[in-house]
Protein backbone atom coordinates (compact mmCIF):
# COMPACT_ATOMS: atom_id res chain seq x y z
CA UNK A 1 2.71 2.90 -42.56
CA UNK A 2 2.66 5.41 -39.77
CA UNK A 3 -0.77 4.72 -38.78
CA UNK A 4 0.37 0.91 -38.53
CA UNK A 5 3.13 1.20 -36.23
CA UNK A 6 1.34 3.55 -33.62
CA UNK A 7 -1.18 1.11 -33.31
CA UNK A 8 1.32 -1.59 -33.02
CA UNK A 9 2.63 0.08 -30.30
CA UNK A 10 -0.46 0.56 -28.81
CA UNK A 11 -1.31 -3.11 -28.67
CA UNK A 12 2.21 -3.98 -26.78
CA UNK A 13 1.78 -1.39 -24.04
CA UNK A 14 -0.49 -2.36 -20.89
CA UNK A 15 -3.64 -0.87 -20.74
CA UNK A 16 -2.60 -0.34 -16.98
CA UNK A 17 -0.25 1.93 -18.59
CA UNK A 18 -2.98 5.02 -19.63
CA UNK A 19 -5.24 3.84 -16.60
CA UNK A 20 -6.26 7.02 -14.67
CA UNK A 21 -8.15 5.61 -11.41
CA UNK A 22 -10.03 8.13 -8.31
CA UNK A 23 -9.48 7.89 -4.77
CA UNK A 24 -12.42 9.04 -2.21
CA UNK A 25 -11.00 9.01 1.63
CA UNK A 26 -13.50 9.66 3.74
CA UNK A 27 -12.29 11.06 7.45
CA UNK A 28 -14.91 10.16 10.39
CA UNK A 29 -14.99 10.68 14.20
CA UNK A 30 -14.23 14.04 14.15
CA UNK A 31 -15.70 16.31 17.42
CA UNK A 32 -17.21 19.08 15.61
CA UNK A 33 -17.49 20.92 12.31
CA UNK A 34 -14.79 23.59 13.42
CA UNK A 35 -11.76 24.47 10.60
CA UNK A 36 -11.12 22.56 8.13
CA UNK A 37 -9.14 19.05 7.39
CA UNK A 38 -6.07 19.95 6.16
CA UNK A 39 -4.02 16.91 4.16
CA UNK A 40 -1.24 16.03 1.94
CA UNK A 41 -0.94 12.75 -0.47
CA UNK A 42 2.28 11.56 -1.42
CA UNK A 43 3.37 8.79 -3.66
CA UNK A 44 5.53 5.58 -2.72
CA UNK A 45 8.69 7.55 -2.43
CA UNK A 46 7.11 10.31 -0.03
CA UNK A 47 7.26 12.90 -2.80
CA UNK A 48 4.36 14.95 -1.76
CA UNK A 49 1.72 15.21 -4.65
CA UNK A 50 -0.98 17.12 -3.45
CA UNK A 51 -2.18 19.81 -0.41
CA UNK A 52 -5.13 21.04 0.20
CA UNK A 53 -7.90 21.88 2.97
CA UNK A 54 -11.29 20.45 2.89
CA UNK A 55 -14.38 21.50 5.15
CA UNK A 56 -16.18 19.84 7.68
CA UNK A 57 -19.80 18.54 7.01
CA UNK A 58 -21.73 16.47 9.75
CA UNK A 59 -18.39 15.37 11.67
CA UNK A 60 -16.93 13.68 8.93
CA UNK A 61 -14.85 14.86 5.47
CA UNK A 62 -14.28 13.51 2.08
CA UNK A 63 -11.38 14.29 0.19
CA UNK A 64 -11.22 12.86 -3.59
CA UNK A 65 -8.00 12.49 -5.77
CA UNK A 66 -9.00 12.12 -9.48
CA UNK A 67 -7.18 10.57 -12.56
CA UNK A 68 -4.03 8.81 -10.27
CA UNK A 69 -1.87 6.18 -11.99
CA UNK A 70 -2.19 2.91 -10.60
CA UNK A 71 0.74 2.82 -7.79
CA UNK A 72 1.34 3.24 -4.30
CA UNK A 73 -0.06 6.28 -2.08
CA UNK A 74 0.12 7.56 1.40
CA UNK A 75 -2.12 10.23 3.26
CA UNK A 76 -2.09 11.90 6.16
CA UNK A 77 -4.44 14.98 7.82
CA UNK A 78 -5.25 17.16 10.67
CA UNK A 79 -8.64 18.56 12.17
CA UNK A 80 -7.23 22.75 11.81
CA UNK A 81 -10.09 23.22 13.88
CA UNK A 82 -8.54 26.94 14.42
CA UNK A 83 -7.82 27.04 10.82
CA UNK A 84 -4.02 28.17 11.95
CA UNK A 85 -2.97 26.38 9.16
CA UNK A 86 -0.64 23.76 11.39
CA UNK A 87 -1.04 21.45 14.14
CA UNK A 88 -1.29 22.66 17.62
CA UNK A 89 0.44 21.01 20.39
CA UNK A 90 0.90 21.31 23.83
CA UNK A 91 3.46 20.36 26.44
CA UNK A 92 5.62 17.77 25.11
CA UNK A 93 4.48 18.36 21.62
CA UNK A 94 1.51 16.48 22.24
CA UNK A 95 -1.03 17.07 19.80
CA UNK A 96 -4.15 19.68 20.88
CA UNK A 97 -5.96 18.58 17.66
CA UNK A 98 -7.18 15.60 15.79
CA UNK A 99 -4.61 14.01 13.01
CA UNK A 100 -4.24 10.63 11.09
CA UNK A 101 -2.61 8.56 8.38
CA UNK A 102 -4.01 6.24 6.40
CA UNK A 103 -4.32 2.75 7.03
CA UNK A 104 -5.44 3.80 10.00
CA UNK A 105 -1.81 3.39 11.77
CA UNK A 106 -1.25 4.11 15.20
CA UNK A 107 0.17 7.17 16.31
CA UNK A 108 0.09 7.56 19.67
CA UNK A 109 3.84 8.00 20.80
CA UNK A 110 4.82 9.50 17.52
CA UNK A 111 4.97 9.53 14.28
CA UNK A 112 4.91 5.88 12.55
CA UNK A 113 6.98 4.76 9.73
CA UNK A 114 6.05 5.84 6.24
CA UNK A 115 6.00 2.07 5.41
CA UNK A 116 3.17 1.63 7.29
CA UNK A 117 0.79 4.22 5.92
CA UNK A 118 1.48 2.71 2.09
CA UNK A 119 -1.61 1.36 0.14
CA UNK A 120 -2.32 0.77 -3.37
CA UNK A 121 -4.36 2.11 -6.10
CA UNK A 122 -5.11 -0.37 -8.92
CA UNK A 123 -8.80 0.77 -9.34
CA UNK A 124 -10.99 3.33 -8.18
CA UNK A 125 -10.47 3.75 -4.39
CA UNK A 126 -12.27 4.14 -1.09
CA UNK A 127 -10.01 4.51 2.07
CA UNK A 128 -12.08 4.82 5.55
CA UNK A 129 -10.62 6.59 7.96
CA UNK A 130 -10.89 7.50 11.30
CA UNK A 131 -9.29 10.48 13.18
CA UNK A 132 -6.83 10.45 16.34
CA UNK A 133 -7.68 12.62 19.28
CA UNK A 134 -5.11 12.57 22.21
CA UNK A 135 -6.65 13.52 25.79
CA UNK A 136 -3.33 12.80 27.77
């Protein structure tokens, strides 16, 4: 009877439910293969849910997030091309190194609303992006 009822309940959940998807971002445009990327991925509530570093091949990164639920996500990253661990700025807190978000949003005069860096993971995901240098 046991037996019967867990697979009862098994049959009313969604499969979307125990779905475990990846997500690959690949970072391009970078100027050299100095530091590292550093990043952060957060979920639709900007809970942070994972930092980490990853190196530099060939001007251009990949960072991979395995078994996420299907849901909302937002990423952002900086070229730590002194591997200080931070982003450097200069006068005016204008940024020395490269950073982005993704969905590619605009940055330019400041950060941009969380909103807009939002995307979705409902199967296994590629996001392209492409890094911000400022040369004011």
């Amino acid at each position: 009877m046991r037996k019967f009822n867990f697979l009862f309940l098994l049959i009313l959940l969604p499969l979307s439910t125990f779905a475990q998807y990846s997500l690959s971002v690949e970072i391009t445009g970078l100027r050299n293969n100095t530091g590292d990327i550093l990043y952060e991925l957060f979920d639709q509530h900007h809970k942070s849910l994972k930092v980490g570093n990853e190196v530099i091949i060939d001007k251009k990164c990949v960072v991979v997030f395995d078994n996420l639920k299907p849901g909302k996500y937002a990423f952002n990253y900086i070229h730590d091309e002194n591997k200080n661990r931070k982003l450097d700025t200069k006068m005016l807190f204008i940024p020395k190194e490269g950073f982005g978000y993704s969905n590619n949003v605009d940055a330019k005069f400041g950060p941009p609303k969380f909103e807009k860096w939002l995307f979705e993971v409902k199967e296994n995901t590629k996001l392209n992006c492409k890094i911000t240098y400022l040369n004011f």
